[in-house]
Protein backbone atom coordinates (compact mmCIF):
# COMPACT_ATOMS: atom_id res chain seq x y z
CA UNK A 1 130.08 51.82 211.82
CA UNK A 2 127.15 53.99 212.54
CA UNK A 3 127.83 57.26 211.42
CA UNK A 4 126.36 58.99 214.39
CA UNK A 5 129.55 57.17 216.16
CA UNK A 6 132.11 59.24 213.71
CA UNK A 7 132.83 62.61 215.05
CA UNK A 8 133.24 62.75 218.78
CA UNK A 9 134.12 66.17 219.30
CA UNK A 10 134.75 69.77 217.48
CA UNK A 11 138.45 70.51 218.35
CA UNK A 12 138.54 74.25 218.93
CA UNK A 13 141.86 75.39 220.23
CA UNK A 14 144.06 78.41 219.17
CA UNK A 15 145.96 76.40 216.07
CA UNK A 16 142.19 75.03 215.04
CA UNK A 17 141.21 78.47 215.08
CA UNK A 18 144.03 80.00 213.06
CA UNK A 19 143.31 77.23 210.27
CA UNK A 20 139.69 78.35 210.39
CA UNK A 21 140.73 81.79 209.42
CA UNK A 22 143.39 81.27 207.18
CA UNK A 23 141.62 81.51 204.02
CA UNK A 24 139.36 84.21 203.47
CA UNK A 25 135.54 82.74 202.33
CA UNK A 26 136.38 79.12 203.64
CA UNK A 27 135.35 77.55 206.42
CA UNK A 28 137.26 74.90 208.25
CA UNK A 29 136.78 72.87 210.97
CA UNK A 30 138.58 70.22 213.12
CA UNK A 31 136.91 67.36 215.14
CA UNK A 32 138.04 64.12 216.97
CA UNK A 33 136.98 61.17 215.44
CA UNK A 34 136.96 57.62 215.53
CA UNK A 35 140.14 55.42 215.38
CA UNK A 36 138.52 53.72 212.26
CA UNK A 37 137.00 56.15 210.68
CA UNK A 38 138.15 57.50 207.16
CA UNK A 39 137.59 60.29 205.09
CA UNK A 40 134.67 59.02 203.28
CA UNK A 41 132.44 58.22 206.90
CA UNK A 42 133.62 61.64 208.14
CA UNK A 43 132.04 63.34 204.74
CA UNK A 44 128.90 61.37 205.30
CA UNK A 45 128.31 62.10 209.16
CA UNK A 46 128.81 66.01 208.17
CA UNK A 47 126.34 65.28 205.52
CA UNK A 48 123.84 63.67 208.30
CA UNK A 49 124.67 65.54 211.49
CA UNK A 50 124.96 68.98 210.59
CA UNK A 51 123.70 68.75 206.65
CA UNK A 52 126.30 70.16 204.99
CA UNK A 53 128.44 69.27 202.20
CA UNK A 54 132.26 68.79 202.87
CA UNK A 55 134.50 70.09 200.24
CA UNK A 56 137.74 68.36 201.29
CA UNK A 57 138.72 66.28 204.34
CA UNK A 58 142.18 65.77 206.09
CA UNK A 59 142.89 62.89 208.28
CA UNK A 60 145.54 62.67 210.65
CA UNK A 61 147.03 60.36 213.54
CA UNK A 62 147.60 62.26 216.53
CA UNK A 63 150.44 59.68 218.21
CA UNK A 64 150.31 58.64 221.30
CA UNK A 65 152.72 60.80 223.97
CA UNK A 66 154.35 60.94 227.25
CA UNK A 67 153.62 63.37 229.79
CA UNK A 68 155.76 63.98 233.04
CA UNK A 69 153.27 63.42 236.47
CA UNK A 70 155.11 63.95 239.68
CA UNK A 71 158.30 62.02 239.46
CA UNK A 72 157.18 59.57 236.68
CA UNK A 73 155.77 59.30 233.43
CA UNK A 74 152.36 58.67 231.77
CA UNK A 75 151.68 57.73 228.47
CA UNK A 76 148.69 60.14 226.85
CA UNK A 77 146.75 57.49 223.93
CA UNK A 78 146.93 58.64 220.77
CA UNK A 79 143.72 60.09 218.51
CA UNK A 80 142.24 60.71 215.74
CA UNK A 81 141.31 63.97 214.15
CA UNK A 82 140.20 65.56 210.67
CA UNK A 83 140.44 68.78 209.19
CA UNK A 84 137.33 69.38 207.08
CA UNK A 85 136.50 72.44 204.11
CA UNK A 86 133.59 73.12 203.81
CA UNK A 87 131.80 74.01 200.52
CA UNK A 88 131.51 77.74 200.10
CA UNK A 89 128.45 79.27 201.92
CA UNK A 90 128.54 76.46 204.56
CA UNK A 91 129.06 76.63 208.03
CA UNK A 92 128.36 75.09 211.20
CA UNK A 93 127.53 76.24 214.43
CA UNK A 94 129.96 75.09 216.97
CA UNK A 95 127.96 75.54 219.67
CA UNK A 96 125.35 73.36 219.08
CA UNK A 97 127.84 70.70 217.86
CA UNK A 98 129.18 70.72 221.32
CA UNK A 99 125.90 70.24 223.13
């Protein structure tokens, strides 16, 4: 897997947020990532992206859901995220890892 492929997207929502600043002099951040991807390929494509040097890593299967849409239902897939630490004095800038 090419490790530009990993991360698809920095997950920044109210609960992401709260994690961020749970713990004084940590940062941590959430992105979407592959469906194959483990914790080892996520460490690397921090390491290559954004050049810094992940601390811990979290992986987690969002399941799949259903969601009400006008009188029926629709299934919403399940994803992929991890919750990454970064070493102390690290951080990344969010807005460039949108764009």
């Amino acid at each position: 897997m090419n490790l530009n492929d990993v991360i698809i997207a920095p997950v920044v929502t109210e609960k992401s947020e709260e994690v961020k600043h749970s713990v004084p002099g940590s940062e941590t951040y959430t992105f979407k990532i592959q469906k194959r991807a483990n914790k080892e390929l996520v460490r690397q494509a921090l390491h290559k992206l954004y050049g810094v040097k992940a601390e811990k890593v979290r992986v987690i299967n969002v399941p799949s859901r259903l969601k009400r849409f006008r009188n029926d239902y629709a299934r919403v897939p399940g994803w992929k995220k991890a919750i990454v630490t970064l070493s102390p004095g690290q951080s990344i800038d969010l807005a460039k890892a949108a764009g």
